[in-house]
Each structure stands twice: as structure tokens, then as C-alpha cells.
C-alpha atoms as a PDB file:
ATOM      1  CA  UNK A   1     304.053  21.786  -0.922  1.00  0.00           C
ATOM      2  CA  UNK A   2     300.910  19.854  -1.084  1.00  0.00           C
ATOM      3  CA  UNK A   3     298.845  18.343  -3.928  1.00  0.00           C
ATOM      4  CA  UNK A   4     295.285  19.753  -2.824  1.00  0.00           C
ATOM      5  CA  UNK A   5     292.682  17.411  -4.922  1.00  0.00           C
ATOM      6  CA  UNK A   6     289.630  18.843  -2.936  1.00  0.00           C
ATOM      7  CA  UNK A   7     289.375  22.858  -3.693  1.00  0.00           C
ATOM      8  CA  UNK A   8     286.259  25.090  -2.313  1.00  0.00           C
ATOM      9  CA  UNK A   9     285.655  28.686  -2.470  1.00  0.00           C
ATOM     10  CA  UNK A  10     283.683  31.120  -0.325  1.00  0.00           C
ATOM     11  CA  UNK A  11     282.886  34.438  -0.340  1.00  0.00           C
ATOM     12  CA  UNK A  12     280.564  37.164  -2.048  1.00  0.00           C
ATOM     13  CA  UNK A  13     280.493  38.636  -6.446  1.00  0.00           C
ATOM     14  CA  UNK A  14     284.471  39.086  -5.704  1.00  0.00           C
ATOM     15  CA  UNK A  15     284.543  34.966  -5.572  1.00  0.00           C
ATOM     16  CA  UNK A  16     282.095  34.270  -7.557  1.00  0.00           C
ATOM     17  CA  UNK A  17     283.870  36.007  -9.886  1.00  0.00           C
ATOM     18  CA  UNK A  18     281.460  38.853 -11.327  1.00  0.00           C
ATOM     19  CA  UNK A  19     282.114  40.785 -14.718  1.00  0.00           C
ATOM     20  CA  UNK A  20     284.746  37.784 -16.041  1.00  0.00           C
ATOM     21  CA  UNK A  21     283.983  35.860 -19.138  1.00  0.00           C
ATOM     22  CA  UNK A  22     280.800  33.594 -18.753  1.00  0.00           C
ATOM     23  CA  UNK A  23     280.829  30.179 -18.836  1.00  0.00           C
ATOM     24  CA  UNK A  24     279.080  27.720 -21.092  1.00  0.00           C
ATOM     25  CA  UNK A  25     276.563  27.616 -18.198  1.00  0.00           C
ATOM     26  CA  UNK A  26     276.052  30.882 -18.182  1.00  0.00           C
ATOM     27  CA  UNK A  27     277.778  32.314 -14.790  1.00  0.00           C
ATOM     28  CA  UNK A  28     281.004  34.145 -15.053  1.00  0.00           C
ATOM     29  CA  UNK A  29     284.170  32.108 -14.975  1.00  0.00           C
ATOM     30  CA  UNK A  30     286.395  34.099 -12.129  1.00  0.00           C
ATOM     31  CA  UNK A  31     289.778  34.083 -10.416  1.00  0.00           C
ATOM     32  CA  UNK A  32     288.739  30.699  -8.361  1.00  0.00           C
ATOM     33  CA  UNK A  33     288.042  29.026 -12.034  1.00  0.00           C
ATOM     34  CA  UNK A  34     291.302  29.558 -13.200  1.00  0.00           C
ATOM     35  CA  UNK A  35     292.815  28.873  -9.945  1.00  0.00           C
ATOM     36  CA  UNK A  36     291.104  25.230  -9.996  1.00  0.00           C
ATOM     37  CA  UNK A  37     292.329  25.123 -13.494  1.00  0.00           C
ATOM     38  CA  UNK A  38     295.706  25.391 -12.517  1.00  0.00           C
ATOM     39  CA  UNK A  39     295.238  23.340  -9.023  1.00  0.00           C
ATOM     40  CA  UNK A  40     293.896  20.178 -10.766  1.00  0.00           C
ATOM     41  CA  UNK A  41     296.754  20.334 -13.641  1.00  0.00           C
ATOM     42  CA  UNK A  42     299.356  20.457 -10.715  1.00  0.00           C
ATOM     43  CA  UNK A  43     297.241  17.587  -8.786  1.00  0.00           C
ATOM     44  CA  UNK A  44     297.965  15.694 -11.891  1.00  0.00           C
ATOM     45  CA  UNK A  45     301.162  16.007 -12.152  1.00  0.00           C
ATOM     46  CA  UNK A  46     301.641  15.055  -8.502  1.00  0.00           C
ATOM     47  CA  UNK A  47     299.369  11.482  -9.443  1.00  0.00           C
ATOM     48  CA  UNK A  48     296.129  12.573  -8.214  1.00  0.00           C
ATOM     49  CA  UNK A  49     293.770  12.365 -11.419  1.00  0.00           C
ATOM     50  CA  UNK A  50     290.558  12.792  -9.394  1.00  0.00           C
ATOM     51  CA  UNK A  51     290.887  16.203  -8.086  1.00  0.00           C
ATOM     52  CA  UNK A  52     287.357  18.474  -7.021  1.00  0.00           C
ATOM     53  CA  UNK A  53     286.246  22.032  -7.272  1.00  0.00           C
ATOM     54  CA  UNK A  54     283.224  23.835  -5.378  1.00  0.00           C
ATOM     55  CA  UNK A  55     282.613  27.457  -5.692  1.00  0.00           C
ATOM     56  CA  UNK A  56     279.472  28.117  -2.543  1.00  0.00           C
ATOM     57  CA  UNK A  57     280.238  32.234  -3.246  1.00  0.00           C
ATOM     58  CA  UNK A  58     277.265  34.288  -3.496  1.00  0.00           C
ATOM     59  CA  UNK A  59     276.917  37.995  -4.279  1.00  0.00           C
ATOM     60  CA  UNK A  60     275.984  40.836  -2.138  1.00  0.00           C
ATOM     61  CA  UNK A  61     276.436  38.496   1.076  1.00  0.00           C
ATOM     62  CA  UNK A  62     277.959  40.365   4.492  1.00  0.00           C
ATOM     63  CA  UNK A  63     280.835  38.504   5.915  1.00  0.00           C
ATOM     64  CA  UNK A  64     278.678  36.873   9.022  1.00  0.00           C
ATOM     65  CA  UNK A  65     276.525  35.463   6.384  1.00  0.00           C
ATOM     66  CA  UNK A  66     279.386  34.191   4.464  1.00  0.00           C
ATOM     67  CA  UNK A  67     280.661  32.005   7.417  1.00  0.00           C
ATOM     68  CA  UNK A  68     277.080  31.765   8.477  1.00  0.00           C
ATOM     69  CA  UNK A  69     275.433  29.929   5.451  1.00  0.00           C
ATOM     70  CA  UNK A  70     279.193  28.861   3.804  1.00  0.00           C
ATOM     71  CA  UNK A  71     281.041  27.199   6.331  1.00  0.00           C
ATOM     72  CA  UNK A  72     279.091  24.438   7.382  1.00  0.00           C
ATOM     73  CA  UNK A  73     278.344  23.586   3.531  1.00  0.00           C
ATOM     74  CA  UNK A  74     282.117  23.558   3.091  1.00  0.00           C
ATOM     75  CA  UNK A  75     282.760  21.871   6.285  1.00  0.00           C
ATOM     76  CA  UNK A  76     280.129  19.036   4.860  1.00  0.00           C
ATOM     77  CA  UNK A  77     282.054  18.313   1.580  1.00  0.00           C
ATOM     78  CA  UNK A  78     285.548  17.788   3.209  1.00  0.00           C
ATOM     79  CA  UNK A  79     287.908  19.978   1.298  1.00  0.00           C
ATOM     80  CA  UNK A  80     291.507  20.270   1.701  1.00  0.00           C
ATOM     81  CA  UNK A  81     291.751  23.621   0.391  1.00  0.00           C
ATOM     82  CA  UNK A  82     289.838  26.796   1.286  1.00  0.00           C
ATOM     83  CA  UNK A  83     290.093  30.627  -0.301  1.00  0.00           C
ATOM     84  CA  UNK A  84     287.746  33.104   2.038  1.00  0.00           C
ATOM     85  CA  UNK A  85     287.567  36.354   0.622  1.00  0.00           C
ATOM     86  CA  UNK A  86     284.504  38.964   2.104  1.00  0.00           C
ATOM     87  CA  UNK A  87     284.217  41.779   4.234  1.00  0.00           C
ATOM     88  CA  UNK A  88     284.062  44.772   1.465  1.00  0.00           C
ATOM     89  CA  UNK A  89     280.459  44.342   1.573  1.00  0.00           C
ATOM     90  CA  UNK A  90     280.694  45.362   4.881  1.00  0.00           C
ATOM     91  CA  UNK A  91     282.754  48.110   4.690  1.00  0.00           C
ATOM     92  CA  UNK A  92     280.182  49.793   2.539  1.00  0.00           C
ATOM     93  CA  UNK A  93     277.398  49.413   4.615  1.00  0.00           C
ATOM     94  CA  UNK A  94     276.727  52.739   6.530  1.00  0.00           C
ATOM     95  CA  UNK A  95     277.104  50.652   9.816  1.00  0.00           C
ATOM     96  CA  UNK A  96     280.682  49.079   9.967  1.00  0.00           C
ATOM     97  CA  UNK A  97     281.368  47.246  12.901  1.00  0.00           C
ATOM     98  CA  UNK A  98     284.874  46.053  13.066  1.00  0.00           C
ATOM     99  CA  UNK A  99     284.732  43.750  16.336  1.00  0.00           C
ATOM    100  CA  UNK A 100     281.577  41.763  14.592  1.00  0.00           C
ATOM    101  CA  UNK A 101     282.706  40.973  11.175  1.00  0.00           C
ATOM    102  CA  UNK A 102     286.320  40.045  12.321  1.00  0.00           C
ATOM    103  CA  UNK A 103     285.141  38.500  15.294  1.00  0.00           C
ATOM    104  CA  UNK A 104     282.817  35.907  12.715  1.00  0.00           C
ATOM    105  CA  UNK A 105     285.667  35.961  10.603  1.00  0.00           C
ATOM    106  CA  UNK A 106     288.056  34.029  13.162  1.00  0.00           C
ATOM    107  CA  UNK A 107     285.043  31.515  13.869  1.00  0.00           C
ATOM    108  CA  UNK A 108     285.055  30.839  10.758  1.00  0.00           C
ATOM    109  CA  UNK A 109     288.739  30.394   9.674  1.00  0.00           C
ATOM    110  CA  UNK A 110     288.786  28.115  13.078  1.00  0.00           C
ATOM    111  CA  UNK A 111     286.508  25.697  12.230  1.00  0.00           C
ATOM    112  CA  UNK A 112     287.603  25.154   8.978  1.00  0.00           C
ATOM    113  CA  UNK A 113     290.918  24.708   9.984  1.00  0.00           C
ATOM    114  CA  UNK A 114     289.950  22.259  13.031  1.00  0.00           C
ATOM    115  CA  UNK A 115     288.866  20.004   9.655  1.00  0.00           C
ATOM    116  CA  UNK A 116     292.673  19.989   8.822  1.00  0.00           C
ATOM    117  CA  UNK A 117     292.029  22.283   5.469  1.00  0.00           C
ATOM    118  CA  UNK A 118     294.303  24.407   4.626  1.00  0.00           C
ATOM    119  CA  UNK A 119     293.084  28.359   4.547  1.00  0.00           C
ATOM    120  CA  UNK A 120     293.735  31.201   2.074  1.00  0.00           C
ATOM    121  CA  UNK A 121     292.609  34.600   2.926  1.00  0.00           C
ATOM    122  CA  UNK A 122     292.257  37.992   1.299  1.00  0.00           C
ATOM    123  CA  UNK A 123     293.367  41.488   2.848  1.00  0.00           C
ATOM    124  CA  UNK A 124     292.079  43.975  -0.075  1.00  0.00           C
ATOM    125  CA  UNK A 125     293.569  46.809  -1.587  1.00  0.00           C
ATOM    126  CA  UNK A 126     292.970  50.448  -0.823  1.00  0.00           C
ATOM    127  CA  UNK A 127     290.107  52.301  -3.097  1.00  0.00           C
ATOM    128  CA  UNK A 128     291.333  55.517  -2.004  1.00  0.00           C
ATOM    129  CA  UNK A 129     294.266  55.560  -4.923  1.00  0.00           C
ATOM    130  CA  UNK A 130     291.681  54.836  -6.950  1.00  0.00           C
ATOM    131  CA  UNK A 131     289.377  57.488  -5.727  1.00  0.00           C
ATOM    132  CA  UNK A 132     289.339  60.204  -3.132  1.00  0.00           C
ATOM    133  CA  UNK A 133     286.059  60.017  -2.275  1.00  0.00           C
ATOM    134  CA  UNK A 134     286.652  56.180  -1.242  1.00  0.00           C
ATOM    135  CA  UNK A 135     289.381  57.520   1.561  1.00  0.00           C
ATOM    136  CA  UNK A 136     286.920  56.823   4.217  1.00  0.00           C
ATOM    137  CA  UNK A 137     286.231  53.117   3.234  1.00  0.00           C
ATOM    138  CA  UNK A 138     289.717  52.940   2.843  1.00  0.00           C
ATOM    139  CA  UNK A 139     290.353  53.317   6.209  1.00  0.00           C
ATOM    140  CA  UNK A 140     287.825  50.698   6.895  1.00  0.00           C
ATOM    141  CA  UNK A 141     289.363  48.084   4.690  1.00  0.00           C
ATOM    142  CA  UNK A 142     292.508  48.954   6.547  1.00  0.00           C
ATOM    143  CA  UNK A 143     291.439  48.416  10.256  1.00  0.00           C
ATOM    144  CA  UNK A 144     289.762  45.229   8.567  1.00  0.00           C
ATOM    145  CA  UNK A 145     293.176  43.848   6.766  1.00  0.00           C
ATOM    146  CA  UNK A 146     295.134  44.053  10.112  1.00  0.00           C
ATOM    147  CA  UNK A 147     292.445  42.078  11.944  1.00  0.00           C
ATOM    148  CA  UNK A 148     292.751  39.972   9.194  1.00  0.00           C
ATOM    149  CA  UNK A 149     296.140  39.676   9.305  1.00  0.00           C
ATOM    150  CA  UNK A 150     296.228  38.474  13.145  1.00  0.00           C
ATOM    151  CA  UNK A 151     293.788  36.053  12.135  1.00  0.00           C
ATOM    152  CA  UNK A 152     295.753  34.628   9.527  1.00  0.00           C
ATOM    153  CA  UNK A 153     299.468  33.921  11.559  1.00  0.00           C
ATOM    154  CA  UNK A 154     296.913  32.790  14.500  1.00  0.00           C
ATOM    155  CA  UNK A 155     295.840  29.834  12.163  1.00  0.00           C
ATOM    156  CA  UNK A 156     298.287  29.451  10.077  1.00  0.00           C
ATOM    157  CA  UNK A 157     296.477  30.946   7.010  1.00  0.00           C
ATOM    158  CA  UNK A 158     297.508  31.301   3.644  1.00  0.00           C
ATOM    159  CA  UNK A 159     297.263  35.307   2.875  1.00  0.00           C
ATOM    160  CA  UNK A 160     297.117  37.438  -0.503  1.00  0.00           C
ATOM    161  CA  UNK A 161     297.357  40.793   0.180  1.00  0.00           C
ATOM    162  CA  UNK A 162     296.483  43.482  -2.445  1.00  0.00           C
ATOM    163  CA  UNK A 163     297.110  46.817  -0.692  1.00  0.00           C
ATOM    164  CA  UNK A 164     300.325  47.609  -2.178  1.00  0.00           C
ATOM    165  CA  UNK A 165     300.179  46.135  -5.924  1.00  0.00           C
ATOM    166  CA  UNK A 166     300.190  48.885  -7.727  1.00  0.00           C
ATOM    167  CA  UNK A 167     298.598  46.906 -10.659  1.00  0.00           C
ATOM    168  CA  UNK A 168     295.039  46.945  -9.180  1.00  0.00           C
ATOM    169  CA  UNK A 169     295.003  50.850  -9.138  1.00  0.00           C
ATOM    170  CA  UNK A 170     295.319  50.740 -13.481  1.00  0.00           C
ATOM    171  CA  UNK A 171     291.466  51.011 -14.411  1.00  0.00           C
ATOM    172  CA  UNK A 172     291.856  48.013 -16.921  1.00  0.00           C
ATOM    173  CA  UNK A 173     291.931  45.408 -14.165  1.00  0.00           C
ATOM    174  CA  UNK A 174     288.162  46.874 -12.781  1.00  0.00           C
ATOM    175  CA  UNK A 175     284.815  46.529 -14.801  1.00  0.00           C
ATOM    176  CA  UNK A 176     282.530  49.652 -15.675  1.00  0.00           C
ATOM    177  CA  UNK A 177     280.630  49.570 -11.924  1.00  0.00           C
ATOM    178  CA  UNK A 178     284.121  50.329 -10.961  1.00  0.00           C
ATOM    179  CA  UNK A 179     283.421  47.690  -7.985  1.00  0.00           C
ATOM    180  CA  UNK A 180     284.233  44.253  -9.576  1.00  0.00           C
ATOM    181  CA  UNK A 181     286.847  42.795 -11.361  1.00  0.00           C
ATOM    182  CA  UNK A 182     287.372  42.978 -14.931  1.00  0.00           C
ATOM    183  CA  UNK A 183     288.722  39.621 -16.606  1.00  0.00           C
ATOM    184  CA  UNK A 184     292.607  41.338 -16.682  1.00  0.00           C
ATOM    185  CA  UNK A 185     292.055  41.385 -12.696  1.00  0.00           C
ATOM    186  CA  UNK A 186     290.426  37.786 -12.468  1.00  0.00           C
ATOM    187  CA  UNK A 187     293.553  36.626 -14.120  1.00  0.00           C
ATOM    188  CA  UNK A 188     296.260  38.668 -12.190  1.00  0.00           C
ATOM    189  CA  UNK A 189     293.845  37.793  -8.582  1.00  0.00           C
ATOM    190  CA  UNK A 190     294.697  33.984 -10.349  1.00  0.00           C
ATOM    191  CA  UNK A 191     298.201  34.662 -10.541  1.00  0.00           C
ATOM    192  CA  UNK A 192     298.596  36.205  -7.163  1.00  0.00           C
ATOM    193  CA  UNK A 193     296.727  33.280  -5.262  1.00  0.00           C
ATOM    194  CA  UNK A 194     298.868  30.182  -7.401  1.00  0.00           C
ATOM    195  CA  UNK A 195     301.886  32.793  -6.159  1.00  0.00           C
ATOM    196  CA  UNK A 196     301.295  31.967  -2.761  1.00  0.00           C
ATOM    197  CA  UNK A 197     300.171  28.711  -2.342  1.00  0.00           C
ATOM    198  CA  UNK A 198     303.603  27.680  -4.577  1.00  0.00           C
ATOM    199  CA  UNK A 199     302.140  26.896  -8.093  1.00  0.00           C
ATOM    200  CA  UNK A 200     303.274  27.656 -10.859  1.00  0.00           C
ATOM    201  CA  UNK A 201     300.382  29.628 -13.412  1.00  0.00           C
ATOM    202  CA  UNK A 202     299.832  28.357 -16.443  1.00  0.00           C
ATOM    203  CA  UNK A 203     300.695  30.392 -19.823  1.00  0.00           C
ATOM    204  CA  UNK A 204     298.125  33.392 -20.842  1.00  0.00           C
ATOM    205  CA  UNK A 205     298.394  36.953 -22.423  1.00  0.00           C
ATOM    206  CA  UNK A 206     299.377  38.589 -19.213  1.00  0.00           C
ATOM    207  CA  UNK A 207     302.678  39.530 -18.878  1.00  0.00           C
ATOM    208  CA  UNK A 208     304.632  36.878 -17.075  1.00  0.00           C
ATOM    209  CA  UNK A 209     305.715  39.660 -14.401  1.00  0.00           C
ATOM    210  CA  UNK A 210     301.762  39.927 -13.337  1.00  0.00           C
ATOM    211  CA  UNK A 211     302.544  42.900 -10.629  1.00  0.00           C
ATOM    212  CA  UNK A 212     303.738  44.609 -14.012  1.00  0.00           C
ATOM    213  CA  UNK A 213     301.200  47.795 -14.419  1.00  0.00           C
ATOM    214  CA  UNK A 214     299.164  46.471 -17.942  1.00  0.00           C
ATOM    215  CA  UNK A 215     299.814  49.129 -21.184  1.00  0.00           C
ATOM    216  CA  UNK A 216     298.667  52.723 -20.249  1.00  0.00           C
ATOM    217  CA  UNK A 217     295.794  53.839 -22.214  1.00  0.00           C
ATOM    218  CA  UNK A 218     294.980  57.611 -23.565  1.00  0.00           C
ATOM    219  CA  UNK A 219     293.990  59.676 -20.312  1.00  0.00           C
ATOM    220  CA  UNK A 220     289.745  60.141 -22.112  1.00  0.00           C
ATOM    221  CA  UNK A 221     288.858  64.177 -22.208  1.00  0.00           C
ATOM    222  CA  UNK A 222     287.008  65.807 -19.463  1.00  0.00           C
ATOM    223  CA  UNK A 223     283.741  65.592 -21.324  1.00  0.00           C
ATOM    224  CA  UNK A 224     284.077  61.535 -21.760  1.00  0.00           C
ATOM    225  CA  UNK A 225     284.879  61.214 -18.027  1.00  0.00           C
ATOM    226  CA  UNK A 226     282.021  63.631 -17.163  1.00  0.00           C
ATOM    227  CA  UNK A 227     279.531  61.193 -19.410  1.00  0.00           C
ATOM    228  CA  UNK A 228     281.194  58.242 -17.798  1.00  0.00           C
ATOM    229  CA  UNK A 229     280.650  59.182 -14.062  1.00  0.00           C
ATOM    230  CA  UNK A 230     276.868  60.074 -15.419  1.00  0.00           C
ATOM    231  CA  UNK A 231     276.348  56.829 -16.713  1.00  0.00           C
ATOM    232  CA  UNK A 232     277.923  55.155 -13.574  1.00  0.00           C
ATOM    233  CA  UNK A 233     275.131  56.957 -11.480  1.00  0.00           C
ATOM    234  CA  UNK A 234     272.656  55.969 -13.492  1.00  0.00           C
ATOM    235  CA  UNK A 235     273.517  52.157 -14.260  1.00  0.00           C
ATOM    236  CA  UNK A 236     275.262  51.332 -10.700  1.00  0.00           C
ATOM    237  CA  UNK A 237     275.615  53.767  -8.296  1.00  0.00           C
ATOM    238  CA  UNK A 238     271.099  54.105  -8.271  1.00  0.00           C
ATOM    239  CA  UNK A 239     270.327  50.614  -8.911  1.00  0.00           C
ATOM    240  CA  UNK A 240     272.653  50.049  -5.515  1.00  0.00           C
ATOM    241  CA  UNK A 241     271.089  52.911  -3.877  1.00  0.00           C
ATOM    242  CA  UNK A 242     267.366  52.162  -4.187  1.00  0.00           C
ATOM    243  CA  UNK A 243     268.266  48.513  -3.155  1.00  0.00           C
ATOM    244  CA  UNK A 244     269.546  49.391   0.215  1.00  0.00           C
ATOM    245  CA  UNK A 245     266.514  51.695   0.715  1.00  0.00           C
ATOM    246  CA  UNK A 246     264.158  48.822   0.068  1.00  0.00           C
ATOM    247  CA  UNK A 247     266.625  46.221   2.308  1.00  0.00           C
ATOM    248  CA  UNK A 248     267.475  44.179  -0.690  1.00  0.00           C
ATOM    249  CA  UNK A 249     270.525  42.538  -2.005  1.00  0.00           C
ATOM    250  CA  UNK A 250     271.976  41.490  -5.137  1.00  0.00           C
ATOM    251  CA  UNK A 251     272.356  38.375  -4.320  1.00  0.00           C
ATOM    252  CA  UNK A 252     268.832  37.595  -2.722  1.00  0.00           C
ATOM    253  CA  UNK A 253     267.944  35.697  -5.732  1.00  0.00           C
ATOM    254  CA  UNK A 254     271.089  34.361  -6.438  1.00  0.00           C
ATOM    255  CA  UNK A 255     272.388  30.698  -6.036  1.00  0.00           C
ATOM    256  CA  UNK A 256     275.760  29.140  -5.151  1.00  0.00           C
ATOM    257  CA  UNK A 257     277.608  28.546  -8.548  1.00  0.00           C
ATOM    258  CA  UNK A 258     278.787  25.566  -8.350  1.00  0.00           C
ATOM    259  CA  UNK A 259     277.617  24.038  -4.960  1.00  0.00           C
ATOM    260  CA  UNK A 260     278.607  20.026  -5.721  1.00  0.00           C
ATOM    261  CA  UNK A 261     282.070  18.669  -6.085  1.00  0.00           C
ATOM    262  CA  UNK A 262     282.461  18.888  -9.717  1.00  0.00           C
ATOM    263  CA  UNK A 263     285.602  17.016 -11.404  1.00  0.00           C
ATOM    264  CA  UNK A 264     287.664  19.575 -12.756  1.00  0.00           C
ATOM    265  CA  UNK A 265     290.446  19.681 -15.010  1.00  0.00           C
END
């Protein structure tokens, strides 16, 4: 298993790690935070005591522009150690075309790999047990997955998978939008990743068995979930609305995180 000392991530809010805990800086910490956390503790057990961490994710951004504007950047600082994770952007988007995003996908994933970094990618869970009105993005993310899939064994890719872990479909893990992550899913996304690239997580709250579904709560009454889904429409699901009408992202005045190496650990 190798000692990575160079980590980047890429990707859109799912990377950059939207509705965790903020930082002292002010952006929210993440799953790639906690992974680096965890990634420069084993680097220093292995000897390496300078070991790097670069988070170029930006919110809102399409998977073309995530290899588009990402890549290169990454390809610039040298890393041995790449997570990708986009595409559900695109799978919302009223036009989905398959061919293109996986098609920039693979470009991607090959020239980072031609550097000799190693790859991790992300095939995403289904929003349809979730909801039933997400069945036809669903089967979007699906088609997406296996291209992703024959991507990954093509170039010998890392892969986390989160179709089938039941855990993601407890609303605990998901924040009030009911799009991004919630810290309990940061830190189980954490968990899964260190899972497959062979490290071991360090020590938290969770439950050391992290594909454990977390505590049920009380099912809420019909009028709370009624006042919920009305405050949904009005604080996410309108906001997102009027900014495709107007061509805008959320990201469009948004920054890279953490664009530099930083030391980390």
C-alpha cells in the first residue's frame, strides 16, 4: 500500500465539502479534510513528515468543467493521489448527455494517470430510495456509474461506490437542501474512501461499523413534513430554480478552497 504525501481533490459542493462544519477560515471542512487528516497521520507513520493537501473543488461546476479548469491545475502541482467526484450536476440539468460527460470524464482520469497518480473515483448512490420523484435522475446516475465503472478497471482507478449502502438513504447523513451532505455523511464518505485506499480511520463518534444505519429518529407528523417540503421550496428548491432561468451557478463567484499545497497534518 503506498504512503501518498501529495493529496489533491477535484470536483464540485460534494468535494468541497458543503453543509460540514466550517473551518477557522471560514469554508466548510468536508470528507476530503478528514481524509487528508487521516492520509498525512498514516504518511507519518510510514516516515514521510512533509506530506501536502490541495482541495481545487468548486461548487455548481458540470463535469467537463471539472476536468476542464481542474485537471491541468492538478496536473501542475504533481500529486500522487487524486479523488474525482462530479457528474450529479449533470444529471440534473434538463439536458443529460451521457456520451459527453463520460467521454470528458475518461480524458480526464487519463491524463492524470499518464502523471503516474494514483485515481479515486465516485459512482453515487441512487436518490430514488430517497425519493420517488428522483426515479428519473436515478436512472441517470445509473447509466453514469457503469460508464464510470469501465472507466475505472480501464485505468486502474480506485472506486467508492455508494449505490447500495443503505446508510446514505437515513436522512441524518443529508443537510436540509436535501442535496448535500450533512457532517454524519462527510464523516462516513471519510470512512468509505480511507476503506478503499487501505487506511485505517482514525477514532470519532461514528460507530466503528460506518455502513451501520445511524439511530432512527421519530417518523415527524404529516403537518411537520408538509411545513418542511414548504420551506424546502422556498429556501432551495426557488433559489435553484430562478438561477438556472437566469444561466447562473452557485459557484460563479466561488473560489477553489484550498488551491496551494498546504502542509497538512
Amino acid at each position: 500500500m503506498p504512503a501518498w504525501s501529495r493529496f489533491v481533490a477535484l470536483g464540485d459542493s460534494f468535494t468541497e465539502g458543503l453543509e460540514d462544519d466550517m473551518r477557522p477560515d471560514g469554508r466548510h471542512r468536508g470528507w476530503s479534510d478528514r481524509v487528508a487528516d487521516a492520509l498525512a497521520a498514516h504518511a507519518h507513520a510510514r516516515g514521510i513528515a512533509d506530506f501536502r493537501y490541495a482541495n481545487l473543488a468548486v461548487r455548481g461546476r458540470l463535469a467537463p468543467e471539472v476536468i476542464e479548469e481542474q485537471v491541468p491545475l492538478a496536473v501542475e502541482l504533481g500529486p500522487d493521489l487524486v479523488t474525482l467526484g462530479a457528474g450529479v450536476n449533470d444529471t440534473l440539468r434538463p439536458h443529460f448527455d451521457l456520451n459527453r460527460i463520460a467521454t470528458s470524464m475518461e480524458r480526464g482520469v487519463r491524463t492524470l494517470r499518464a502523471t503516474g497518480a494514483d485515481v479515486l473515483l465516485f459512482e453515487f448512490g441512487d436518490p430514488a430510495r430517497r425519493s420517488r420523484v428522483m426515479r428519473p435522475v436515478a436512472d441517470r446516475i445509473r447509466a453514469y456509474n457503469t460508464s464510470l465503472q469501465d472507466i475505472g478497471r480501464r485505468y486502474g482507478c480506485y472506486r467508492v461506490s455508494f449505490w447500495q449502502v443503505a446508510v446514505f438513504d437515513d436522512p441524518q447523513v443529508w443537510a436540509s437542501d436535501w442535496l448535500h451532505l450533512a457532517p454524519a455523511g462527510h464523516e462516513i464518505t471519510a470512512r468509505m474512501v480511507l476503506s478503499e485506499l487501505g487506511v485505517e480511520a482514525p477514532t470519532s463518534g461514528l460507530d466503528q461499523d460506518w455502513r451501520t444505519p445511524l439511530v432512527p429518529r421519530p417518523v415527524p407528523s404529516r403537518s411537520r413534513r408538509l411545513a418542511a417540503n414548504a420551506r424546502w421550496t422556498r429556501d432551495h428548491l426557488a433559489p435553484w430554480m430562478l438561477r438556472r432561468l437566469r444561466g447562473e451557478s452557485s459557484g460563479d463567484a466561488v473560489t477553489a478552497k484550498q488551491p496551494e499545497w498546504l502542509a497538512w497534518g
